[in-house]
C-alpha atoms as a PDB file:
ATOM      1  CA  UNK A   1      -6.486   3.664 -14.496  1.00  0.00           C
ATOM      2  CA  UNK A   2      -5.771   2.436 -10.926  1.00  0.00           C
ATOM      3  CA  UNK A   3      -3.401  -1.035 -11.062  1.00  0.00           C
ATOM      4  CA  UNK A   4      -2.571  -1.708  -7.310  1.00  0.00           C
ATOM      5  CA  UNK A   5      -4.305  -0.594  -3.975  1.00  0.00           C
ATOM      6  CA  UNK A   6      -2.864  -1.589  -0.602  1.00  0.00           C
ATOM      7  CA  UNK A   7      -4.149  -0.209   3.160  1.00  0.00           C
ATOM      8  CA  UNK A   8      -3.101  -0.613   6.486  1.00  0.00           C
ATOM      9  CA  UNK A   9      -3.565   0.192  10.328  1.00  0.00           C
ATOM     10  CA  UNK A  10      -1.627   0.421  13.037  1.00  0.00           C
ATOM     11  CA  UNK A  11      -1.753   1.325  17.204  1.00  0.00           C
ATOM     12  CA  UNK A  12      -0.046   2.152  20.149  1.00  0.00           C
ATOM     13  CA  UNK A  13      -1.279   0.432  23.093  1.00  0.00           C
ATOM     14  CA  UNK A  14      -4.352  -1.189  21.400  1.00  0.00           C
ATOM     15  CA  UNK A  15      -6.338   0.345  22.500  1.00  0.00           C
ATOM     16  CA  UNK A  16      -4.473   4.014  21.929  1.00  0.00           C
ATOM     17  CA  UNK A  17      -2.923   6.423  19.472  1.00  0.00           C
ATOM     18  CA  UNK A  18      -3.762   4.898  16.588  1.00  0.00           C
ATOM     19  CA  UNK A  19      -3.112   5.886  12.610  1.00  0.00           C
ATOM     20  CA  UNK A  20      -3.639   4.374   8.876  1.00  0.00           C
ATOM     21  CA  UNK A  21      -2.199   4.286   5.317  1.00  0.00           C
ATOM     22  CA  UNK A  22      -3.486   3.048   2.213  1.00  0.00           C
ATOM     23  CA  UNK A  23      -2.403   4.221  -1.461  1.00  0.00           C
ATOM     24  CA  UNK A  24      -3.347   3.657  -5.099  1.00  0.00           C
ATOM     25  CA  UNK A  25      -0.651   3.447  -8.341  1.00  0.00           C
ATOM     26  CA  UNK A  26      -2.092   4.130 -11.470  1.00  0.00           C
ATOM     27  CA  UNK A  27      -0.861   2.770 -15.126  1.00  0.00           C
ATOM     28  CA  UNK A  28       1.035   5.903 -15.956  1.00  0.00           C
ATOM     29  CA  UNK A  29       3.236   5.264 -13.314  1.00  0.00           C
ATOM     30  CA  UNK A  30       1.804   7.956 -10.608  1.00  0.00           C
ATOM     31  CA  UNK A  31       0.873   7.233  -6.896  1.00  0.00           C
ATOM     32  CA  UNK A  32      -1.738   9.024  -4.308  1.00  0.00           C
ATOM     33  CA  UNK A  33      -1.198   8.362  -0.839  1.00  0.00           C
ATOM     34  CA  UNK A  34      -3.404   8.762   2.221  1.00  0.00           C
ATOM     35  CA  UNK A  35      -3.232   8.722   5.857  1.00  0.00           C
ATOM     36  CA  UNK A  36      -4.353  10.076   8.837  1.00  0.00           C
ATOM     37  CA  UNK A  37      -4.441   9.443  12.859  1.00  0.00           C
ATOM     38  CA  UNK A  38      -6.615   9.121  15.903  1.00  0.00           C
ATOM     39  CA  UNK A  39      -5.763   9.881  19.530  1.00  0.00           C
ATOM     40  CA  UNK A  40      -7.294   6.745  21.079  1.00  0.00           C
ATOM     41  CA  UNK A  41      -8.295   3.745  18.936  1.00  0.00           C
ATOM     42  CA  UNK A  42      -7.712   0.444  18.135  1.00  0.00           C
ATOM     43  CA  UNK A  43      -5.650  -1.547  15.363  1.00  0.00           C
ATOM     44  CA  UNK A  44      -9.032  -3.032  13.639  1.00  0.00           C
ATOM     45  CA  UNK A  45     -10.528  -0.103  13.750  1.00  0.00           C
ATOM     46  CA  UNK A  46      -7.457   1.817  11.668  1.00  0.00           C
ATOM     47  CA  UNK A  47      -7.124  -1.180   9.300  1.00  0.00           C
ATOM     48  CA  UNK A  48     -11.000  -1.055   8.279  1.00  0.00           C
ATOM     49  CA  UNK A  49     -10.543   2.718   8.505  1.00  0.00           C
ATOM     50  CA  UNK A  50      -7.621   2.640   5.790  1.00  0.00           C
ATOM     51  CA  UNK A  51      -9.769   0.101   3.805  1.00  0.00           C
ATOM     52  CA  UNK A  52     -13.067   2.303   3.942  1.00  0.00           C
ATOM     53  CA  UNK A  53     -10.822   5.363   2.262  1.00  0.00           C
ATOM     54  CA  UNK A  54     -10.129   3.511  -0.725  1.00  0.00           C
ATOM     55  CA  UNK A  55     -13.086   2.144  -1.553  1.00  0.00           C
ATOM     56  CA  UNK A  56     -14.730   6.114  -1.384  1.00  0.00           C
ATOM     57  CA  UNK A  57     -11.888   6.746  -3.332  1.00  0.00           C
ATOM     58  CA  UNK A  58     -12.442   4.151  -6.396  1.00  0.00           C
ATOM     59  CA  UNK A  59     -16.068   4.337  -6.198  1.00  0.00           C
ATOM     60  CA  UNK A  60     -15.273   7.775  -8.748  1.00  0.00           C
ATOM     61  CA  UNK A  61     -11.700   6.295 -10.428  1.00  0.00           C
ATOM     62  CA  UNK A  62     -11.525   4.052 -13.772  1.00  0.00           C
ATOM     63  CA  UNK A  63      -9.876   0.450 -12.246  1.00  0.00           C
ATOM     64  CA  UNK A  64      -7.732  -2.604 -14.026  1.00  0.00           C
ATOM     65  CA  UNK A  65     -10.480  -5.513 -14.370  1.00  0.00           C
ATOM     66  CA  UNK A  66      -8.400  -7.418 -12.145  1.00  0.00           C
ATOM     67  CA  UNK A  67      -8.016  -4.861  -9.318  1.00  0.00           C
ATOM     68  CA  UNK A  68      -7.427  -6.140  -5.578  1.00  0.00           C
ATOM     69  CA  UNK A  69      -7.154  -3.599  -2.586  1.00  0.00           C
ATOM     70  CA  UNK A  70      -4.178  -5.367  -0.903  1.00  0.00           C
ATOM     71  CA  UNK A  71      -4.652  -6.045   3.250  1.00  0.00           C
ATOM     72  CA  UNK A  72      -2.661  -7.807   5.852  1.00  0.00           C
ATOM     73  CA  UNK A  73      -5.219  -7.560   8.217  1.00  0.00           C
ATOM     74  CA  UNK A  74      -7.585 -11.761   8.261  1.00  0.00           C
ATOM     75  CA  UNK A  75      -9.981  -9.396  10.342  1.00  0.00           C
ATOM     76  CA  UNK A  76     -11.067  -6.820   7.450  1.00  0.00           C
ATOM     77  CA  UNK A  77     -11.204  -9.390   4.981  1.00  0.00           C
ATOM     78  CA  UNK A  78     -12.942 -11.817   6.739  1.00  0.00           C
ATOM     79  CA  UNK A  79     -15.507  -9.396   8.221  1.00  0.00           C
ATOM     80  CA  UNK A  80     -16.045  -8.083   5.158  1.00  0.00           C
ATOM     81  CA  UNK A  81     -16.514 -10.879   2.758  1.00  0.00           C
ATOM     82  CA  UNK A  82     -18.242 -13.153   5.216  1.00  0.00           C
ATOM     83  CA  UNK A  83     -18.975 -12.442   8.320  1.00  0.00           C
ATOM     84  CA  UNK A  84     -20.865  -9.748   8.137  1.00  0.00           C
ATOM     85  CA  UNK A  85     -23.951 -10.715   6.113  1.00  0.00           C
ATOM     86  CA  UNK A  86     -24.563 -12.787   9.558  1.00  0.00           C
ATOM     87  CA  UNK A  87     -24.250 -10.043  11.723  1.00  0.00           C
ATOM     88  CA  UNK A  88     -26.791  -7.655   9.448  1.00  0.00           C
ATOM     89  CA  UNK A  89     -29.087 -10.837   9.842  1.00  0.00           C
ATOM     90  CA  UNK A  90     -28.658 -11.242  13.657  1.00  0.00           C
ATOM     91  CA  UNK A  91     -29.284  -7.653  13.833  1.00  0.00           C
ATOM     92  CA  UNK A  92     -25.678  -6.555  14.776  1.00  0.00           C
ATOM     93  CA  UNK A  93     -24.576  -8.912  16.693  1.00  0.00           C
ATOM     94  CA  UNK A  94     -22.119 -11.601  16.701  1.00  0.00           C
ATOM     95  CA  UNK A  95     -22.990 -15.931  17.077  1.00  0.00           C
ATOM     96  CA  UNK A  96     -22.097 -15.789  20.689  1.00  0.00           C
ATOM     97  CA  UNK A  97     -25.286 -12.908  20.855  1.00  0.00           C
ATOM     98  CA  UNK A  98     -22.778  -9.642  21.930  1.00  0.00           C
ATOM     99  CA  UNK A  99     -23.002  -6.369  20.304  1.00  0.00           C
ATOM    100  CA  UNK A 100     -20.119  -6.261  16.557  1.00  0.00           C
ATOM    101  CA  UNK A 101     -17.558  -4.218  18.135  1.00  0.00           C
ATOM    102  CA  UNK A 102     -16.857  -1.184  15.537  1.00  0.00           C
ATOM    103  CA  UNK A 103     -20.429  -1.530  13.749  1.00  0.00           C
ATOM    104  CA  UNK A 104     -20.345   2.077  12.657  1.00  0.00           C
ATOM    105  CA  UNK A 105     -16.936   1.300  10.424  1.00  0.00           C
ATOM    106  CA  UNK A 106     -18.479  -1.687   8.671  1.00  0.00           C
ATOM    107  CA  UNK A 107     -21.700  -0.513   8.203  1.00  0.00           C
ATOM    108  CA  UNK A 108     -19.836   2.366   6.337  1.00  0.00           C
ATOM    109  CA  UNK A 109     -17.713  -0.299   4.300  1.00  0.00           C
ATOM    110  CA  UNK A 110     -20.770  -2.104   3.664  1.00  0.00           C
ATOM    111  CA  UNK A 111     -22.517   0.951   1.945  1.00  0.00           C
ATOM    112  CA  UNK A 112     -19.140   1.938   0.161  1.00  0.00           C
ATOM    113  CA  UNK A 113     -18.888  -1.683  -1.779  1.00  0.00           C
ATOM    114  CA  UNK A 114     -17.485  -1.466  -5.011  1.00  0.00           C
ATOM    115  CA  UNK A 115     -18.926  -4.399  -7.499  1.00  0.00           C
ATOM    116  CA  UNK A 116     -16.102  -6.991  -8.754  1.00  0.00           C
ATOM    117  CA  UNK A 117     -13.287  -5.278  -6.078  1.00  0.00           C
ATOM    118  CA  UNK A 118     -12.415  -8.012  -3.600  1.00  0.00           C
ATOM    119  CA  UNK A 119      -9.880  -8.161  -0.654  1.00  0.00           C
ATOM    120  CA  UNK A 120      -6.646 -10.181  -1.153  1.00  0.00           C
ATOM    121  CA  UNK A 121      -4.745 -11.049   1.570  1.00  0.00           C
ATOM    122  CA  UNK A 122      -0.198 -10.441   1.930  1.00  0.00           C
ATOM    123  CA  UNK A 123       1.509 -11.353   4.671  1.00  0.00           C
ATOM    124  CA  UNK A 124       2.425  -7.951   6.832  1.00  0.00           C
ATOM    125  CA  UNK A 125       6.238  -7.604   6.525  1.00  0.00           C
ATOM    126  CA  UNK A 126       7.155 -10.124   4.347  1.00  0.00           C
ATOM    127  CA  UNK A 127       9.191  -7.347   1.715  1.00  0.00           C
ATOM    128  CA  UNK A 128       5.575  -6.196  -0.247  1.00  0.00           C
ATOM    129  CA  UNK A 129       6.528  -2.716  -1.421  1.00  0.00           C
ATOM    130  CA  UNK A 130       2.908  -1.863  -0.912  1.00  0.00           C
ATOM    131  CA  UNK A 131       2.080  -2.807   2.692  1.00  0.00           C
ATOM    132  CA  UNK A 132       5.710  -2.102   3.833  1.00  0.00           C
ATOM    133  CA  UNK A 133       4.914   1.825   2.668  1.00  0.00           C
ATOM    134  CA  UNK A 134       1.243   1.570   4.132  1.00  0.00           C
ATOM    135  CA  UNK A 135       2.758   0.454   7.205  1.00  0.00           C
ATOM    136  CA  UNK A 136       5.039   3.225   7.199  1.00  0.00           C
ATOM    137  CA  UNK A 137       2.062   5.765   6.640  1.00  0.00           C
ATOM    138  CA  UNK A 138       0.334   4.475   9.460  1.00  0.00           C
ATOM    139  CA  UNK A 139       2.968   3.454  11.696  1.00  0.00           C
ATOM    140  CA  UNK A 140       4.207   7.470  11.680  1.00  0.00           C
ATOM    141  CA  UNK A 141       0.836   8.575  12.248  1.00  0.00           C
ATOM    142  CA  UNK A 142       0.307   6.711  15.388  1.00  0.00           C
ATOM    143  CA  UNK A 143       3.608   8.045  16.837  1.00  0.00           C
ATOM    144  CA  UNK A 144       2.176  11.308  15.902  1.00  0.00           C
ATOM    145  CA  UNK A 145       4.554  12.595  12.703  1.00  0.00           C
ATOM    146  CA  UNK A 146       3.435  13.745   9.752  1.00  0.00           C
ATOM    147  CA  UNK A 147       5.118  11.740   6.996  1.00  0.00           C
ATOM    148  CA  UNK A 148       5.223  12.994   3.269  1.00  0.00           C
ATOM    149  CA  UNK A 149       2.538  11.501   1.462  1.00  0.00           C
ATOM    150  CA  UNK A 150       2.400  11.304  -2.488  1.00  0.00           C
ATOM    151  CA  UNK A 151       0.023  12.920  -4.631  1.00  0.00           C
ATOM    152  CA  UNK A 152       0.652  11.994  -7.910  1.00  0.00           C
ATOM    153  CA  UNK A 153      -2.198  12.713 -10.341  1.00  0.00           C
ATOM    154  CA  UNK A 154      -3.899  10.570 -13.308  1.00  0.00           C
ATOM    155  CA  UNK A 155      -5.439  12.397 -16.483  1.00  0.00           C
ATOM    156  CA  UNK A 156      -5.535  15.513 -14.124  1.00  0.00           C
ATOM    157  CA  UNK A 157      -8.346  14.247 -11.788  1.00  0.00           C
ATOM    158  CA  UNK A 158      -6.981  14.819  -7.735  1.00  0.00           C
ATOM    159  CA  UNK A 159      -8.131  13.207  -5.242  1.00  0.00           C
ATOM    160  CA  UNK A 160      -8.442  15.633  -2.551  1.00  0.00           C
ATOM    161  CA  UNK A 161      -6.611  15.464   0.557  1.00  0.00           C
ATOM    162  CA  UNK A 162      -5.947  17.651   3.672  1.00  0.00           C
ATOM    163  CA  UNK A 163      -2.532  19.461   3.600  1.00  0.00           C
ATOM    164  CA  UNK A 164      -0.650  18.371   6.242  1.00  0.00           C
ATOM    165  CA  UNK A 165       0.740  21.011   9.144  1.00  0.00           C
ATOM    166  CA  UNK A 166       3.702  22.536   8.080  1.00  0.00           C
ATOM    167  CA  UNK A 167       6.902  20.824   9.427  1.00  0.00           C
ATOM    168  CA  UNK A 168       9.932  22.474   9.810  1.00  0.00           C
ATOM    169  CA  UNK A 169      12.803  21.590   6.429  1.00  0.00           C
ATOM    170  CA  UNK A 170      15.646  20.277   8.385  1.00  0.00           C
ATOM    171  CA  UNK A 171      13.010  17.638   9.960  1.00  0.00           C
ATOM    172  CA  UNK A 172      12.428  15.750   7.191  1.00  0.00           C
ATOM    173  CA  UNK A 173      14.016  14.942   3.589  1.00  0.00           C
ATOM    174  CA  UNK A 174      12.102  16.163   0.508  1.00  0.00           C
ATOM    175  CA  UNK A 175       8.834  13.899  -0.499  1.00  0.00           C
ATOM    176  CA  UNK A 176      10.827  12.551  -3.490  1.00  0.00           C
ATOM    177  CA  UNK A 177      14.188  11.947  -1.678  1.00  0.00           C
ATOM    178  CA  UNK A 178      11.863  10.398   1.185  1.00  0.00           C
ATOM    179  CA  UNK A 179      10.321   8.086  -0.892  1.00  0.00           C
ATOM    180  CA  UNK A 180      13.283   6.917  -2.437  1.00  0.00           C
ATOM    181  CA  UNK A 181      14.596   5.996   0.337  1.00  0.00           C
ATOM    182  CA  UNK A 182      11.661   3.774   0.531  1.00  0.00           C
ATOM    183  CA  UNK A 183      12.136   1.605  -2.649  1.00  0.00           C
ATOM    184  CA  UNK A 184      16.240   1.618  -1.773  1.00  0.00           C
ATOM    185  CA  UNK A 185      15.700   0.135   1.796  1.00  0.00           C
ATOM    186  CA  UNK A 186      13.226  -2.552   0.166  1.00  0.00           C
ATOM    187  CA  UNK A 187      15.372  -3.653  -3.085  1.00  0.00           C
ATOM    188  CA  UNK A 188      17.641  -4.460  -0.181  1.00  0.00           C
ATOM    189  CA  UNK A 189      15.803  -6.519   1.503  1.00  0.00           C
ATOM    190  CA  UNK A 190      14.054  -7.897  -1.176  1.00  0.00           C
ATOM    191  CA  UNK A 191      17.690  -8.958  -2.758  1.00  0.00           C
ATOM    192  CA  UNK A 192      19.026 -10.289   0.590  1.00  0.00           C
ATOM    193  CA  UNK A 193      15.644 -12.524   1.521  1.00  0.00           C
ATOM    194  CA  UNK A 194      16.050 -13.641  -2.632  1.00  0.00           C
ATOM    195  CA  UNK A 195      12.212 -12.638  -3.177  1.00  0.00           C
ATOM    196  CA  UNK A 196      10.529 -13.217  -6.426  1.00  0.00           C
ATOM    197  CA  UNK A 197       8.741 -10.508  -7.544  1.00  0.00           C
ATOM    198  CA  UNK A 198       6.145 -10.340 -10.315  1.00  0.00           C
ATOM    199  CA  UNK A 199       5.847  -8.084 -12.908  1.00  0.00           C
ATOM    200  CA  UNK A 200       3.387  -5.893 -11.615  1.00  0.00           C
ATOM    201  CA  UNK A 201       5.154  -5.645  -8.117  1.00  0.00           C
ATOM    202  CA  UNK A 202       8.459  -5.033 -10.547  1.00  0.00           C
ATOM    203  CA  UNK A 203       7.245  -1.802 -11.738  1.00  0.00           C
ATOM    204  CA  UNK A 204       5.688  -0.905  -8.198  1.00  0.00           C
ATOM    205  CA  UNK A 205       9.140  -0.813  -6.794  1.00  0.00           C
ATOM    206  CA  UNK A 206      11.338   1.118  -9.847  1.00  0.00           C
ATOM    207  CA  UNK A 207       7.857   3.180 -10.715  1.00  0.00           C
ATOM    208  CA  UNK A 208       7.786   2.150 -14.574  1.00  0.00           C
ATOM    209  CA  UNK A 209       4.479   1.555 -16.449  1.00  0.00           C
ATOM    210  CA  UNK A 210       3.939  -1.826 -16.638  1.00  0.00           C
ATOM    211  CA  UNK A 211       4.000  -2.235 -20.613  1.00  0.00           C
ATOM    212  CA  UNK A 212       7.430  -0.661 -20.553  1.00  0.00           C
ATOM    213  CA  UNK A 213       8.973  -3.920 -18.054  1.00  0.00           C
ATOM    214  CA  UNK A 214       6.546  -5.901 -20.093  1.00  0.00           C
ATOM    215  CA  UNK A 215       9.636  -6.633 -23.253  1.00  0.00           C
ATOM    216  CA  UNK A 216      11.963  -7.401 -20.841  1.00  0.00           C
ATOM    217  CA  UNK A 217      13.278 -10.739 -20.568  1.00  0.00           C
ATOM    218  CA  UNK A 218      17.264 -10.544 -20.091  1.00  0.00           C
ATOM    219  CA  UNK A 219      19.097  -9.656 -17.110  1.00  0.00           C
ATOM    220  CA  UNK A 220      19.413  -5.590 -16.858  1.00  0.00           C
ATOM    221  CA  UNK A 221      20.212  -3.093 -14.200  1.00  0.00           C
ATOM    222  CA  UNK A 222      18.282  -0.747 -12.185  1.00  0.00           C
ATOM    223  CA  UNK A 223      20.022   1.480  -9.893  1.00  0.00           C
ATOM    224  CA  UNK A 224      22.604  -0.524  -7.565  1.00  0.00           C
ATOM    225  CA  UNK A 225      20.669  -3.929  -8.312  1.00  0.00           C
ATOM    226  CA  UNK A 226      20.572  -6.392 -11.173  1.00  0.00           C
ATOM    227  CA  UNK A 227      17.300  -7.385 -11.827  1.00  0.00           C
ATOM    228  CA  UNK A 228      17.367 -10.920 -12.725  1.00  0.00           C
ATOM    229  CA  UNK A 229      14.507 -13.528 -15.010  1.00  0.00           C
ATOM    230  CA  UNK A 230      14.026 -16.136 -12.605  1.00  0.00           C
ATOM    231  CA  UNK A 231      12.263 -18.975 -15.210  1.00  0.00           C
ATOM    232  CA  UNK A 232       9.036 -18.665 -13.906  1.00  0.00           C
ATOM    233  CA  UNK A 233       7.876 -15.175 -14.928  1.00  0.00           C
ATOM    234  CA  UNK A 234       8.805 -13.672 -11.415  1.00  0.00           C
ATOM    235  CA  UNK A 235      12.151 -11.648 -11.313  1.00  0.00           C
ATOM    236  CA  UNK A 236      14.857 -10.934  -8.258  1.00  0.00           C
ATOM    237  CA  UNK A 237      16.948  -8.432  -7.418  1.00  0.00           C
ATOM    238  CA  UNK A 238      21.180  -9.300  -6.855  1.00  0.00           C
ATOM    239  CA  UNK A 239      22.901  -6.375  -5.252  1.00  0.00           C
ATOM    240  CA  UNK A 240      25.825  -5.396  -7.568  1.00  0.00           C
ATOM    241  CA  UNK A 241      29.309  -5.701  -5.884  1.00  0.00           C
ATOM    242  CA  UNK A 242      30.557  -2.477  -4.549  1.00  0.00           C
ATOM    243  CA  UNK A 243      33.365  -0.902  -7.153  1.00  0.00           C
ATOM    244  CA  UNK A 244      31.564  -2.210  -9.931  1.00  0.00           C
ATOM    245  CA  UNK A 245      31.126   0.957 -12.862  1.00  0.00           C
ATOM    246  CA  UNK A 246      28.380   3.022 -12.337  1.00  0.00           C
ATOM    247  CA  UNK A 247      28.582   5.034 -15.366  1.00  0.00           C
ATOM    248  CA  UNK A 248      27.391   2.111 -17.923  1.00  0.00           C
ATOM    249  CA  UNK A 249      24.315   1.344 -15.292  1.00  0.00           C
ATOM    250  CA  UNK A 250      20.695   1.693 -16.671  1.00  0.00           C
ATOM    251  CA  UNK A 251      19.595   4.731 -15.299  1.00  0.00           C
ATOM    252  CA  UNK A 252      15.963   3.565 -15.123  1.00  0.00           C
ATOM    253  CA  UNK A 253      13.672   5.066 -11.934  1.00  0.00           C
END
């Protein structure tokens, strides 16, 4: 069952080289990833280009009842959930009477709806696990790289993806290792800027299932953070002094 879906564009130039990133986690823990690039583009048009991926995707995939797909981008949610029933009435075309700029993209959004799956807005790099990786996806797509993208599996249905061109090994760390990386450099940031996190984001970050976090309510450790209760069912992350003994540390994720 899918539990969190986040997407996201990004561009060089605007217009220019442009690429997008958007993933699903699923309740056993496992992620897909997807991403891909084009040579001359705009942000908007990567962002509802991201967005339009994972709604073909969980138009076939059993979702949580409270599913979100996870966006910083006002302009695809907007568009989407309002404005465009007035363009479709107007014929295409916006109050002021000019032509919707990327009408093909939203009319394929509009025919990919998924009933009860709504667009909720995060703030773009504000420490979101989610939309910092998405970001990542997309922002190494538009350079032109081919970053590592996960392809974890639920109840052994893939989602099919194109395999990426070959890159030489001493270019880039192992998908595991590189993804790691990942969740390290954003418990750091997430400890220094004090975030709360919820339970849900929680288990994004260390990759646990949900119901396993879900009898936690004391203090514990997970890697070189203590995860900390705050009082109001959101939990932080304290970087553990340097020295301190690793070998007693909860070895969880």
């Amino acid at each position: 069952m899918v539990v969190a879906a986040a997407c996201d564009g990004a561009c060089s130039g605007n217009p220019g080289p442009g690429g997008w990133g958007c993933l699903l986690r699923f309740s056993d823990g496992s992620v897909q990833e997807f991403g891909g690039a084009e040579p001359n583009t705009t942000n908007n048009r990567m962002e509802l280009t991201a967005a339009l991926t994972l709604l073909e995707k969980l138009a076939v995939l059993p979702r949580d009842p409270n599913l979100t797909i996870r966006t910083d981008s006002k302009y695809l949610i907007d568009g989407f959930s309002k404005w465009i029933n007035g363009w479709k009435r107007k014929g295409w075309r916006t109050a002021s009477g000019s032509p919707v700029l990327n009408r093909d993209l939203w009319e394929s959004l509009d025919a990919a709806r998924v009933s009860g799956l709504p667009l909720t807005y995060v703030k773009g790099h504000s420490g979101d696990p989610d939309n910092d990786r998405c970001d990542a996806i997309a922002v190494a797509y538009s350079k032109g790289q081919k970053p590592q993208l996960a392809h974890g599996d639920y109840g052994g249905l893939m989602v099919s993806e194109p395999e990426p061109t070959p890159i030489a090994p001493s270019d880039v760390a192992p998908p595991a290792l590189q993804q790691l990386l990942t969740r390290l450099e954003l418990a750091d940031r997430l400890a220094a800027g004090g975030y709360g996190l919820s339970l849900l984001e929680l288990a994004q970050l260390v990759e646990q299932p949900l119901k396993t976090l879900e009898g936690r309510s004391e203090p514990w450790r997970w890697r070189d953070w203590q995860v900390q209760p705050s009082g109001d069912g959101r939990w932080r992350l304290a970087r553990e002094a340097s020295g301190s003994d690793v070998a007693g540390r909860d070895r969880d994720g």
